[in-house]
C-alpha atoms as a PDB file:
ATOM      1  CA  UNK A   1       0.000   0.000   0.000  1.00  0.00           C
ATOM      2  CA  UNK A   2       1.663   3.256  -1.021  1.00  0.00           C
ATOM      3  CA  UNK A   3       2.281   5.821   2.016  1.00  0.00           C
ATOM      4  CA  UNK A   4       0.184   9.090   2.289  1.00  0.00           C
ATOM      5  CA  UNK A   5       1.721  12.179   1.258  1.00  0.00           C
ATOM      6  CA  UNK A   6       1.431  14.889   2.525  1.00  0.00           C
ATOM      7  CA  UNK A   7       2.895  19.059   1.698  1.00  0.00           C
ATOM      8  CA  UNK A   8       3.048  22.241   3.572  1.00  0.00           C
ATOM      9  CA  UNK A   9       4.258  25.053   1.070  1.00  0.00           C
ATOM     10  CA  UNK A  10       4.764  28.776   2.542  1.00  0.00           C
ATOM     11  CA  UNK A  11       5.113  31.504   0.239  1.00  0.00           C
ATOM     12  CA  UNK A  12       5.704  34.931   1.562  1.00  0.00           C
ATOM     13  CA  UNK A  13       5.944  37.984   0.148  1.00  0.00           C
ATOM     14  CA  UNK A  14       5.762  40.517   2.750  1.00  0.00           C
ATOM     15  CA  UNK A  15       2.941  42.179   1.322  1.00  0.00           C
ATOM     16  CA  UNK A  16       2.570  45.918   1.720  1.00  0.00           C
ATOM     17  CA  UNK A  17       5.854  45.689   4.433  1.00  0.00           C
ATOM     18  CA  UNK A  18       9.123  47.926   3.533  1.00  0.00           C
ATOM     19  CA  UNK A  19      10.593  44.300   3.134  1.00  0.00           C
ATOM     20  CA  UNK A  20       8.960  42.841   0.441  1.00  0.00           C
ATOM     21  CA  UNK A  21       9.164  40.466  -1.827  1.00  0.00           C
ATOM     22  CA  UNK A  22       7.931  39.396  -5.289  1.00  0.00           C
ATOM     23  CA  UNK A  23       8.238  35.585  -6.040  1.00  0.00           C
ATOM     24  CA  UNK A  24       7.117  33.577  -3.338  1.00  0.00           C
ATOM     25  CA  UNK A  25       3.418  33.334  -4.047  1.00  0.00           C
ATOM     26  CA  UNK A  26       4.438  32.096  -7.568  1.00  0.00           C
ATOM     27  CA  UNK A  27       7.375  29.897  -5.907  1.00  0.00           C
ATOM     28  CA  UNK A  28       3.971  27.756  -3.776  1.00  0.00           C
ATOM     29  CA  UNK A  29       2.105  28.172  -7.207  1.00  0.00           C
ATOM     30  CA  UNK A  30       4.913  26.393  -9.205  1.00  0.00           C
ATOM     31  CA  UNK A  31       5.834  23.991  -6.577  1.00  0.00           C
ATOM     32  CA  UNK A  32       2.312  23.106  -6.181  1.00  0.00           C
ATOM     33  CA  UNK A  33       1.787  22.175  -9.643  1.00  0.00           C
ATOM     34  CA  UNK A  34       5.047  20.182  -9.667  1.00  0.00           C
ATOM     35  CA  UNK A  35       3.687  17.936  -6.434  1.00  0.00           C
ATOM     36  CA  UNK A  36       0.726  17.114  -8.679  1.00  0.00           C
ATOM     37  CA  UNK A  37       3.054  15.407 -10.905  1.00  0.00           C
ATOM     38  CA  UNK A  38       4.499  13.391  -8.013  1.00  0.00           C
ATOM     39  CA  UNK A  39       1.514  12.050  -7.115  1.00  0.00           C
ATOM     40  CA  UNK A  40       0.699  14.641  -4.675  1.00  0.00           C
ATOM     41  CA  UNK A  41      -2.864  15.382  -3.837  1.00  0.00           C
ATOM     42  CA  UNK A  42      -4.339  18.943  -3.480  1.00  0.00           C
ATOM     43  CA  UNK A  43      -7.000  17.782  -0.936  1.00  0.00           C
ATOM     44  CA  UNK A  44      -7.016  19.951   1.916  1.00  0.00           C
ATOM     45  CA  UNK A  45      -6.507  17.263   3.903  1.00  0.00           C
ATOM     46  CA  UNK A  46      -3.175  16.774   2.214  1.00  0.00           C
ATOM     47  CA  UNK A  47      -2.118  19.883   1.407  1.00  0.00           C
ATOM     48  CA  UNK A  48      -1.296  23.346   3.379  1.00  0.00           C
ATOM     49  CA  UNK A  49      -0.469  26.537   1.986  1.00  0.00           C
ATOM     50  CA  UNK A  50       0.028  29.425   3.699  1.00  0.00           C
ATOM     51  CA  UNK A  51       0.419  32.908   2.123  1.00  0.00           C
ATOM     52  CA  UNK A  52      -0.228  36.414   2.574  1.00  0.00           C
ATOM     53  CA  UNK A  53      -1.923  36.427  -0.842  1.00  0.00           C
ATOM     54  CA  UNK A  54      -4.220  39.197  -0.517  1.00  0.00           C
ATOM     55  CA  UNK A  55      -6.696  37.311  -0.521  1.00  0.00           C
ATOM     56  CA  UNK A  56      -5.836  35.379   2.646  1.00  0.00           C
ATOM     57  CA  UNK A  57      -7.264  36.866   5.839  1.00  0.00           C
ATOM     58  CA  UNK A  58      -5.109  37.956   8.598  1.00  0.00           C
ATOM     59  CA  UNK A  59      -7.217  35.925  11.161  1.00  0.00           C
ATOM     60  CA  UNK A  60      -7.084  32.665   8.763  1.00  0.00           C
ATOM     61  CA  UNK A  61      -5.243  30.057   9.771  1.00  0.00           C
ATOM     62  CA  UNK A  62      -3.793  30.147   6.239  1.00  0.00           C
ATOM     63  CA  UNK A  63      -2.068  33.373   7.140  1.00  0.00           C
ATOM     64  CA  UNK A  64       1.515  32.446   7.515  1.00  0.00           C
ATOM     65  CA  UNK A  65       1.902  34.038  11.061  1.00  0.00           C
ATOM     66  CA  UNK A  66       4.880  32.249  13.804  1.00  0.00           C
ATOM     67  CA  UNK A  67       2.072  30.213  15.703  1.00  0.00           C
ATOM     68  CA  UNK A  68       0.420  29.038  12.042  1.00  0.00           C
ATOM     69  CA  UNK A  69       3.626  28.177  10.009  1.00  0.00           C
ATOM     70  CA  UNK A  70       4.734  25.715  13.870  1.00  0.00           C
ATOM     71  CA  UNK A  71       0.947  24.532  13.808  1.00  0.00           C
ATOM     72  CA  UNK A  72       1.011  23.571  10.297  1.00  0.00           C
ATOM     73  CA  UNK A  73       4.757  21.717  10.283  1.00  0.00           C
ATOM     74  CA  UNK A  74       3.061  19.875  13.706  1.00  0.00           C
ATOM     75  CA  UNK A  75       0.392  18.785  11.450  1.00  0.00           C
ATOM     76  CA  UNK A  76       2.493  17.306   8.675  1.00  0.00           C
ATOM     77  CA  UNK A  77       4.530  15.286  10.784  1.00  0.00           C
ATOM     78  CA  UNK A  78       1.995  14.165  12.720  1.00  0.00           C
ATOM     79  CA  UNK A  79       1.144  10.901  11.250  1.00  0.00           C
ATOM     80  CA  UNK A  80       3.389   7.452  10.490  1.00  0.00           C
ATOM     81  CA  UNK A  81       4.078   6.375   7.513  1.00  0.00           C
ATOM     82  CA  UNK A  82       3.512   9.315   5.383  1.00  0.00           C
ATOM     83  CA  UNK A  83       5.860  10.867   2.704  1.00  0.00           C
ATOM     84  CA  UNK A  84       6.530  14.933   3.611  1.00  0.00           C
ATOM     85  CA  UNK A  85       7.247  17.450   1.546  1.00  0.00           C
ATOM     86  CA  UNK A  86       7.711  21.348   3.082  1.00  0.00           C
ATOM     87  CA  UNK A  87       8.796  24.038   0.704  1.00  0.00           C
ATOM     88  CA  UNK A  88       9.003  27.658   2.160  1.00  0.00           C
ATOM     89  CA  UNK A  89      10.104  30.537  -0.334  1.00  0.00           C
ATOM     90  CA  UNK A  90      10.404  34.050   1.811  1.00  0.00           C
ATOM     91  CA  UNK A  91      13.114  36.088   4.402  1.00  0.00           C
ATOM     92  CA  UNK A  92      15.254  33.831   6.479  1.00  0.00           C
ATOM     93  CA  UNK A  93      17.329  35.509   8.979  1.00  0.00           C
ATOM     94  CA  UNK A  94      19.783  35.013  12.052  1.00  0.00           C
ATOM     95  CA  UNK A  95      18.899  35.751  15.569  1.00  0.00           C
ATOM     96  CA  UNK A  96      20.475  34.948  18.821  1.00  0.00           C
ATOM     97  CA  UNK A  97      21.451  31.055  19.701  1.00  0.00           C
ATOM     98  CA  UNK A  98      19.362  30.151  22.893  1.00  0.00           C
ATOM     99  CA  UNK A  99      20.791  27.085  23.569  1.00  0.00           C
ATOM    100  CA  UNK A 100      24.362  28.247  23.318  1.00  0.00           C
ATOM    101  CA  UNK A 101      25.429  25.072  20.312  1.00  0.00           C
ATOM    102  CA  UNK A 102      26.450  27.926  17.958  1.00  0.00           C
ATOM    103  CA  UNK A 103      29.575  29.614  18.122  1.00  0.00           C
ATOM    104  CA  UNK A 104      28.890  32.269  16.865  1.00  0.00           C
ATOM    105  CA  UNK A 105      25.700  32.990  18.488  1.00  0.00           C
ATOM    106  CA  UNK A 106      23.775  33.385  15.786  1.00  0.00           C
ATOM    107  CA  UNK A 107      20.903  30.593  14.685  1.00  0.00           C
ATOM    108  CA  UNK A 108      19.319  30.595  11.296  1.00  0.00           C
ATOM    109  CA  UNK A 109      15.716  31.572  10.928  1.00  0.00           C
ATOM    110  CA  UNK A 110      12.624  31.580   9.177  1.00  0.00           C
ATOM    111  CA  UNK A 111      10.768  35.015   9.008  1.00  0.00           C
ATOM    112  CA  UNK A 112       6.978  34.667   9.689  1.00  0.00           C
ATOM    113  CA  UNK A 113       5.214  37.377   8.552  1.00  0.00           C
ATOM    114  CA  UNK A 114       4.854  38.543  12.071  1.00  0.00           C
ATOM    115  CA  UNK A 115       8.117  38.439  12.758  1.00  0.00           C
ATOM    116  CA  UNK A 116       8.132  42.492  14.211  1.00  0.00           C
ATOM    117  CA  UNK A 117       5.538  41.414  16.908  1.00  0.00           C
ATOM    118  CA  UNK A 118       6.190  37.860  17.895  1.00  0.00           C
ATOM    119  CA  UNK A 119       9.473  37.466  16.771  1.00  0.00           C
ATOM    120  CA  UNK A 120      11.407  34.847  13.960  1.00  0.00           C
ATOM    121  CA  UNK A 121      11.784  30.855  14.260  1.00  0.00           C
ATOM    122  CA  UNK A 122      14.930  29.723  15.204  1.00  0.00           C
ATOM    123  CA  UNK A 123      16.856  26.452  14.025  1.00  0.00           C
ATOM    124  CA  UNK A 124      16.547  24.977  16.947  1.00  0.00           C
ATOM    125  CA  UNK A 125      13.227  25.201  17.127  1.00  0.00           C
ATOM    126  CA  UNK A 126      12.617  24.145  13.310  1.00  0.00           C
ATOM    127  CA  UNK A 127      14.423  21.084  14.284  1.00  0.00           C
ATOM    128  CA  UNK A 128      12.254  20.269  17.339  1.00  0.00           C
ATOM    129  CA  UNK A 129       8.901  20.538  15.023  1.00  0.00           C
ATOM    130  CA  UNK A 130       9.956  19.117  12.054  1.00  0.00           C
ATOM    131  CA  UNK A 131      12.167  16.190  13.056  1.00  0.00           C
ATOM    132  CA  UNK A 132      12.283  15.285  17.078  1.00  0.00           C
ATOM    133  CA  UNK A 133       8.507  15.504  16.657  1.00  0.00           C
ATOM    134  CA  UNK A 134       7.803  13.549  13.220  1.00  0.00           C
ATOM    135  CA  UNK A 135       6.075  10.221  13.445  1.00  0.00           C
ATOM    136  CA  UNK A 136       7.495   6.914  12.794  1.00  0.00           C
ATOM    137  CA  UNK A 137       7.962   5.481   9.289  1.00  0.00           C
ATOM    138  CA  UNK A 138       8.021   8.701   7.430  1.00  0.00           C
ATOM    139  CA  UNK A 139      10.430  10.880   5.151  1.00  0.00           C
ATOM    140  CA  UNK A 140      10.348  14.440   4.923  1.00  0.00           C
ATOM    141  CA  UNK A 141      11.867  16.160   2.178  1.00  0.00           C
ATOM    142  CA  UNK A 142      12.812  20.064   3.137  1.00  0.00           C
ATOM    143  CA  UNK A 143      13.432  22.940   0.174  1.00  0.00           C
ATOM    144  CA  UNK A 144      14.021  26.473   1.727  1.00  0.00           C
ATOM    145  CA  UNK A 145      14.392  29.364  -0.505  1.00  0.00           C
ATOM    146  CA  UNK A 146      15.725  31.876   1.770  1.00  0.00           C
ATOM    147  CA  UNK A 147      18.359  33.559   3.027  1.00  0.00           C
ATOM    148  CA  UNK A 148      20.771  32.632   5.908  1.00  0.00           C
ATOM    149  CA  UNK A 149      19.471  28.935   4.919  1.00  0.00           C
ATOM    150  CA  UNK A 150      22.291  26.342   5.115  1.00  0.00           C
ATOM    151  CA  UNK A 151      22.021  25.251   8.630  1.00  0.00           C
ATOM    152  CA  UNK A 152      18.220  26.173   8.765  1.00  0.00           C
ATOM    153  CA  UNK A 153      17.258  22.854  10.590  1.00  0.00           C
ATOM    154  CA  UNK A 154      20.047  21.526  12.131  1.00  0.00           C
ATOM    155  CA  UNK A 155      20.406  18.468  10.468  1.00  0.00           C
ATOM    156  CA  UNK A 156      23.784  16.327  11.072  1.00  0.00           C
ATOM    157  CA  UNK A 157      25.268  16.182   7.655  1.00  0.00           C
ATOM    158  CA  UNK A 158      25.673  19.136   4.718  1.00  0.00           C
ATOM    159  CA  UNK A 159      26.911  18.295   1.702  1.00  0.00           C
ATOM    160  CA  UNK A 160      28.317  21.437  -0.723  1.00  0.00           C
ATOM    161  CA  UNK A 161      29.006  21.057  -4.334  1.00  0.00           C
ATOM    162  CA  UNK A 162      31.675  23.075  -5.662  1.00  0.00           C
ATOM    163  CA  UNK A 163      31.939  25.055  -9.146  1.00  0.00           C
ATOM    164  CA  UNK A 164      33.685  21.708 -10.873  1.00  0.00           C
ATOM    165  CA  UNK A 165      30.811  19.240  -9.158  1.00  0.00           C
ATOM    166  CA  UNK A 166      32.820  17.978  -6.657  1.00  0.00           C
ATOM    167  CA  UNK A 167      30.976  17.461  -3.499  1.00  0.00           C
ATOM    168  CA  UNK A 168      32.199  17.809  -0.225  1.00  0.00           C
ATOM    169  CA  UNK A 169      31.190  17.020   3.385  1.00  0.00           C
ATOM    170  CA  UNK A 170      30.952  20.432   5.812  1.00  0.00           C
ATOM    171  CA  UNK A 171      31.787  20.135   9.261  1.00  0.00           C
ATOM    172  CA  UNK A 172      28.590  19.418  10.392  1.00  0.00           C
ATOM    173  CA  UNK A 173      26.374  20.162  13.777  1.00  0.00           C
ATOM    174  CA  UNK A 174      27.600  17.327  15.534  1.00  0.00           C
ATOM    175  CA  UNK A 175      30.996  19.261  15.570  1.00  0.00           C
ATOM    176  CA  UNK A 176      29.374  22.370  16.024  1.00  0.00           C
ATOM    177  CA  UNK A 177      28.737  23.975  12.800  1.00  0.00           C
ATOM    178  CA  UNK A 178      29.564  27.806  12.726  1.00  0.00           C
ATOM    179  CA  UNK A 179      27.486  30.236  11.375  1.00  0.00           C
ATOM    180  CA  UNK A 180      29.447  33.346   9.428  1.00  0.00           C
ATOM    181  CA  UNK A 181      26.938  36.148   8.967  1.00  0.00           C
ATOM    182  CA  UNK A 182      26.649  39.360  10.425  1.00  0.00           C
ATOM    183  CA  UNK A 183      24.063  39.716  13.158  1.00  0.00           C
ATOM    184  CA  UNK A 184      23.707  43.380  12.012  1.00  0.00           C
ATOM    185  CA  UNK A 185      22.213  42.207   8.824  1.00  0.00           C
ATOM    186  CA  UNK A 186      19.781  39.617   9.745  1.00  0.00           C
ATOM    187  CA  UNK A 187      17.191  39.265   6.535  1.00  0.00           C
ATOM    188  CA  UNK A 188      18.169  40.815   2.914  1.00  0.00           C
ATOM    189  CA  UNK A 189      17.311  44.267   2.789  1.00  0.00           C
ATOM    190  CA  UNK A 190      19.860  45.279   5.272  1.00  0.00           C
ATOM    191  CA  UNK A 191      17.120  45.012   8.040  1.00  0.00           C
ATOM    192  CA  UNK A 192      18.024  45.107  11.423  1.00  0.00           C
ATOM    193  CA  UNK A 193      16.073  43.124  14.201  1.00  0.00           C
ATOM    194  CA  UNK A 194      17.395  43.936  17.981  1.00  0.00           C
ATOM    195  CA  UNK A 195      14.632  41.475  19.887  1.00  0.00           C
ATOM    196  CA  UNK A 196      15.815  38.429  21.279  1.00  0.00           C
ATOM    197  CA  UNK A 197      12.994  36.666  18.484  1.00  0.00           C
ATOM    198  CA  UNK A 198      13.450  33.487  20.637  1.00  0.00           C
ATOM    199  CA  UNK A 199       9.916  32.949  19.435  1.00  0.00           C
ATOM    200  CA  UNK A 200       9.070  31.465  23.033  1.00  0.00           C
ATOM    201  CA  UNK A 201       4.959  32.606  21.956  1.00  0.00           C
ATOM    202  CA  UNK A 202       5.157  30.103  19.020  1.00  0.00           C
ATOM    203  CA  UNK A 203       5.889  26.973  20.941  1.00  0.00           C
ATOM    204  CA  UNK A 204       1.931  26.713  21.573  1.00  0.00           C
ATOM    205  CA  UNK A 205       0.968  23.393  19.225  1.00  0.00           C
ATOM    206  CA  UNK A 206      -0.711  23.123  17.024  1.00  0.00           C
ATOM    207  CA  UNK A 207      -4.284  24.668  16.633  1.00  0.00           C
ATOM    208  CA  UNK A 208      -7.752  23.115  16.611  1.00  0.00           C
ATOM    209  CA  UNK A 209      -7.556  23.655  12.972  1.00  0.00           C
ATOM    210  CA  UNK A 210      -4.809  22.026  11.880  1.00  0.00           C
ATOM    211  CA  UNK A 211      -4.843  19.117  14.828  1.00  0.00           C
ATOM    212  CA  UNK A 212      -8.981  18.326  12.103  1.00  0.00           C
ATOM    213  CA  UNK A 213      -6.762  17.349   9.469  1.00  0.00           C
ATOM    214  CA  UNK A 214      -4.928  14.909  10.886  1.00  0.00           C
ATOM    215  CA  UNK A 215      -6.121  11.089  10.422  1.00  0.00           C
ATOM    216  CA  UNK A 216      -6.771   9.395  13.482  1.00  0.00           C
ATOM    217  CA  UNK A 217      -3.946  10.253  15.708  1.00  0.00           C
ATOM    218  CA  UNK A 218      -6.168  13.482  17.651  1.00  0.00           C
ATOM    219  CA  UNK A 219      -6.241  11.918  20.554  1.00  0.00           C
ATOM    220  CA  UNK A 220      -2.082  11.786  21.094  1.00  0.00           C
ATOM    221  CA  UNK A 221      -0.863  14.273  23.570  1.00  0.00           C
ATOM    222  CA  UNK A 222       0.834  17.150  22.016  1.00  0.00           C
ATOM    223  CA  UNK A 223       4.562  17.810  22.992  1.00  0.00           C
ATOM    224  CA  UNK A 224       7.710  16.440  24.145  1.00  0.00           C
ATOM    225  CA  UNK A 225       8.250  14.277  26.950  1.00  0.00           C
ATOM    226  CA  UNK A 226      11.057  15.923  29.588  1.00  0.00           C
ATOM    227  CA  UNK A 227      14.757  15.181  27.714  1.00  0.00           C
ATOM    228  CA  UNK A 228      13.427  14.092  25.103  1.00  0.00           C
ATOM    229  CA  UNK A 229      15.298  16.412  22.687  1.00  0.00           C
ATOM    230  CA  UNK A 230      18.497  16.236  24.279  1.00  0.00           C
ATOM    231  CA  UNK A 231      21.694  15.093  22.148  1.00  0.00           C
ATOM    232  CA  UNK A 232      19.448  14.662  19.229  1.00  0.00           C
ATOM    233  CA  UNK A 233      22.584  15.318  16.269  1.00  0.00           C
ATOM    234  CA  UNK A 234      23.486  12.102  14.673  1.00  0.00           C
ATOM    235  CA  UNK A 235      21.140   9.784  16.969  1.00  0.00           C
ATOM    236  CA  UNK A 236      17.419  10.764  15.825  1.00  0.00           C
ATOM    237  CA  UNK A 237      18.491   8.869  12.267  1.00  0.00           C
ATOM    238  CA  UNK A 238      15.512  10.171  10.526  1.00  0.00           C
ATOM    239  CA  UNK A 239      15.095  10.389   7.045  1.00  0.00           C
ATOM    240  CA  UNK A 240      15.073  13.881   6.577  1.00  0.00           C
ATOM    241  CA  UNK A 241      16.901  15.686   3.793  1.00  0.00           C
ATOM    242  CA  UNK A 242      16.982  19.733   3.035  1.00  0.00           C
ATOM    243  CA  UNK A 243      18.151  21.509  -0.384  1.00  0.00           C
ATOM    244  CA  UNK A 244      18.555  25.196   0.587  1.00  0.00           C
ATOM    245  CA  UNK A 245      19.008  28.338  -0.940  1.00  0.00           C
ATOM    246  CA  UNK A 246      22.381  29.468   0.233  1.00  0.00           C
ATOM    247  CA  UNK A 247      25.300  29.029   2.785  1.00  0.00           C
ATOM    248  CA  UNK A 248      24.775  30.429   6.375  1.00  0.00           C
ATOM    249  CA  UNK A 249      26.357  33.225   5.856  1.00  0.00           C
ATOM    250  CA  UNK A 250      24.831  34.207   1.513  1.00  0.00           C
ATOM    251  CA  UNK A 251      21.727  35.829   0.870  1.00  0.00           C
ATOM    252  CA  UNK A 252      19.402  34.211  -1.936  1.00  0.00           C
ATOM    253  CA  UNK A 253      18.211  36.261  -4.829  1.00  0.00           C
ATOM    254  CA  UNK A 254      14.546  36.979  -5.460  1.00  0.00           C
ATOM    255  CA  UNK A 255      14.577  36.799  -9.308  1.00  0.00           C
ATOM    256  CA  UNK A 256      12.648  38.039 -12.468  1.00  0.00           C
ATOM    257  CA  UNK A 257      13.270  34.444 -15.012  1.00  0.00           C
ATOM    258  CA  UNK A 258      10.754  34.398 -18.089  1.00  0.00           C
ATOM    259  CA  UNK A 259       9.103  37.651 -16.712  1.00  0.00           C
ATOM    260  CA  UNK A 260       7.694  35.893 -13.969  1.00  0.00           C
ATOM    261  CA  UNK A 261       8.881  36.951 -10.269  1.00  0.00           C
ATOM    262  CA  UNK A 262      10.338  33.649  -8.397  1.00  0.00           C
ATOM    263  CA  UNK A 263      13.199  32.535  -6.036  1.00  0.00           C
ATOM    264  CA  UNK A 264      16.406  31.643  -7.792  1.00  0.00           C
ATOM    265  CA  UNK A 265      16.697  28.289  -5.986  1.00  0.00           C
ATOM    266  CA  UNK A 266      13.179  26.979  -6.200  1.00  0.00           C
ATOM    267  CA  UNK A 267      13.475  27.988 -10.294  1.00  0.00           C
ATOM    268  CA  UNK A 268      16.452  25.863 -10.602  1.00  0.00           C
ATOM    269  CA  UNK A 269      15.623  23.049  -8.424  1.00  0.00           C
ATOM    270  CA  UNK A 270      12.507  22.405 -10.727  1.00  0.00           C
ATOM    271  CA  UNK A 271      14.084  22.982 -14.049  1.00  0.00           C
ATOM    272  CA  UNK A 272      16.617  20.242 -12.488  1.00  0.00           C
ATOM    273  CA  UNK A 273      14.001  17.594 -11.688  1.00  0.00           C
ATOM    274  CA  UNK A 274      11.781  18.437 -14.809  1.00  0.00           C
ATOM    275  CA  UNK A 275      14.704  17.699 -16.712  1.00  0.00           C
ATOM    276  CA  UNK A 276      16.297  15.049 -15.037  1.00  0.00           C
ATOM    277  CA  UNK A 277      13.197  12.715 -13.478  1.00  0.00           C
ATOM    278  CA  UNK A 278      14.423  11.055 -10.779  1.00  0.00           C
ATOM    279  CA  UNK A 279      18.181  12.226 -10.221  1.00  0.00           C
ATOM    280  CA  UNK A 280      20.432  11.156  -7.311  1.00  0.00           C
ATOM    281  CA  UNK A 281      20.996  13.464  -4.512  1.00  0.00           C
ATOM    282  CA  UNK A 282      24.143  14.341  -5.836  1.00  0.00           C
ATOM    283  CA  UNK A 283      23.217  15.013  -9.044  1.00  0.00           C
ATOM    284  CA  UNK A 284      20.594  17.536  -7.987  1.00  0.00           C
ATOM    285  CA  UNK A 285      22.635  19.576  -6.057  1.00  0.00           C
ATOM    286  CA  UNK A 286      25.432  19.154  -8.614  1.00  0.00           C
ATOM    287  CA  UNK A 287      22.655  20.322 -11.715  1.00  0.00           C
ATOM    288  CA  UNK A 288      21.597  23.149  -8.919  1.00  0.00           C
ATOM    289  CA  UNK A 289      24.613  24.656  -8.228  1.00  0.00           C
ATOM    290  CA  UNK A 290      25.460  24.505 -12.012  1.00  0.00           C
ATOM    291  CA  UNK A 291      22.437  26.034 -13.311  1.00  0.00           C
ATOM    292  CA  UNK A 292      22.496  28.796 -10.262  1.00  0.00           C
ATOM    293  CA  UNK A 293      25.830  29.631 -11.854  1.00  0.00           C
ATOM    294  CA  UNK A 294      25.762  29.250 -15.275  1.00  0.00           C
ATOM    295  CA  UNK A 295      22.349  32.174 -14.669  1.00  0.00           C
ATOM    296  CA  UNK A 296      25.083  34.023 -12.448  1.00  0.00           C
ATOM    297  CA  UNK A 297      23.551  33.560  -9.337  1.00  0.00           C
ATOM    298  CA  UNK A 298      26.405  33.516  -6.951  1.00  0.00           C
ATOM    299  CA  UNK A 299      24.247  31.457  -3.689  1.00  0.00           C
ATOM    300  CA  UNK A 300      25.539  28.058  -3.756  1.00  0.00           C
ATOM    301  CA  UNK A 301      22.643  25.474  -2.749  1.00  0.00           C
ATOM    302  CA  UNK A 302      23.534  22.864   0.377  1.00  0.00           C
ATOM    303  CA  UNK A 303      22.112  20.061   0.782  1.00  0.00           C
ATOM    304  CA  UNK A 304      21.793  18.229   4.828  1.00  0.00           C
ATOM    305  CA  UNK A 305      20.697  15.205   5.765  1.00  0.00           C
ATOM    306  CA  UNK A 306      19.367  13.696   9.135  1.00  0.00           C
ATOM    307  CA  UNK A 307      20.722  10.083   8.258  1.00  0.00           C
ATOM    308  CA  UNK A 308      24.418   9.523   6.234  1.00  0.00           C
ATOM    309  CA  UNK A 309      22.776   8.547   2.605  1.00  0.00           C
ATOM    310  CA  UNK A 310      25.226   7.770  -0.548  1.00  0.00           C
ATOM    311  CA  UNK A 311      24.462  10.617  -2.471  1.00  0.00           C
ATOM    312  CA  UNK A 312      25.450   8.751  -5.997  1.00  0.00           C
ATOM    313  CA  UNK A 313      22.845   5.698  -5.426  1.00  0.00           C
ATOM    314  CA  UNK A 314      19.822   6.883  -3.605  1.00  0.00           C
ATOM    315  CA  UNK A 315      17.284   9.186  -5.922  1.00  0.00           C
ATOM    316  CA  UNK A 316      15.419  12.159  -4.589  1.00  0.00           C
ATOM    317  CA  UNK A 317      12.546  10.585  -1.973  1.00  0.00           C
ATOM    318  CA  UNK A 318       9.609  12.720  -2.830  1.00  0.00           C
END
């Protein structure tokens, strides 16, 4: 019996905001359309998007606040035995490390639309919803399309591909994985954030709405247990794997490709597997990084991984 799949896609552009952008909504349209191809369903059941399309409500729980964006990952990995797919295309940022794992003191973020009032998501806490808390049986496959990106989740192994294909291993999070940017520049635009945007109002759960779409698991308690997230790098061994935009420390490029507005990376990682089918791991982010380049684009995509995978015999799990 084929597993259930199920998406989360988050486009946003900042609507109306001195920060916005101009591609994500079409990013979630274009990735949406791809899914269907995959065997993806567009139930609502099975699919979330959230977007500050005009059209969404502030007060909808489509509206890609903090508390909606952590409600919505808890629902996708909320069932075993699914396959995941979460795509976001909009501002990622650094803020301050909480849980002092970072050298630099700086963790990668994702921007919620929000973000001014109830503050950015760290790493660490991506992590803890997307993979401490994911069910049993399942794989989630992660594409971020965002600045500051490269260490996003905090998964054990990245993988970089350099200018002549060659791929290399990065020192990775088990080692403690540095982050290089400059906490005065936190999301492109030059915008500054001075909050501590430790996001502590997001950790709520998920919302009556989103805990309706799940399939027979309402009754489990929300949460984690008491240590249960404690020396999770390189012992969770879940299947988890994330293309991303940039490095820690490179902004990615909102672009203007067949005058159409889109992110660079999620325009090249679907030419790649419209082209290609079902490439390896390694040829994706090899066929990324060339086609980022080649359209002089100077981000370089990562790739991380939650398990060690050969790269040159396992195809993309989507």
């Amino acid at each position: 019996m084929a597993q259930r799949k199920k998406s989360l896609l988050i486009g946003i552009n900042y609507t109306g905001s001195a920060h916005e952008l101009k591609g994500c909504h079409s990013d979630v349209d274009n990735v949406a359309e791809f899914l269907g191809y995959k065997g993806y369903s567009n139930n609502h059941r099975d699919r979330v998007i959230l977007s500050d399309n005009p059209a969404v409500e502030p007060d909808s729980p489509y509206y890609p606040t903090g508390h909606n964006m952590l409600a919505a990952m808890d629902w996708l990995v909320s069932e075993p035995n699914c396959t995941l797919f979460l795509h976001y295309s909009g501002h990622g940022g650094q803020i301050r490390d909480v849980d002092g794992n970072r050298s630099t003191g700086l963790d990668d973020s994702l921007v919620p639309v929000d973000w001014e009032e109830r503050g950015q998501i760290s790493s660490t806490v991506l992590h803890e919803h997307l993979v401490t808390r994911m069910k049993g049986g399942c794989t989630l496959f992660i594409l971020l399309d965002c600045c500051h990106s490269g260490s996003a989740v905090e998964l054990p192994f990245v993988y970089r591909s350099d200018a002549d294909g060659q791929i290399s291993l990065l020192d990775n999070l088990r080692k403690g994985a540095q982050l290089v940017g400059e906490a005065q520049s936190l999301i492109s635009g030059g915008l500054s954030f001075d909050k501590a945007g430790e996001a502590r109002e997001l950790l709520a759960g998920a919302t009556s709405f989103f805990r309706g779409l799940k399939h027979g698991v309402e009754g489990e308690e929300e949460g984690l247990q008491e240590g249960e997230f404690e020396d999770q790098y390189g012992h969770e061994g879940r299947m988890v794997t994330m293309f991303s935009g940039c490095r820690d420390d490179q902004t990615s490029a909102d672009a203007r490709i067949e005058g159409e507005s889109t992110g660079a990376m999620t325009w090249a990682f679907l030419q790649v597997l419209k082209k290609e089918g079902s490439p390896t791991y390694a040829q994706t982010l090899q066929m990324t990084r060339k086609l980022l380049d080649e359209s002089n684009y100077t981000q370089i995509p990562q790739l991380s991984c939650g398990v060690d995978i050969n790269l040159e015999d396992l195809s993309l799990v989507l």
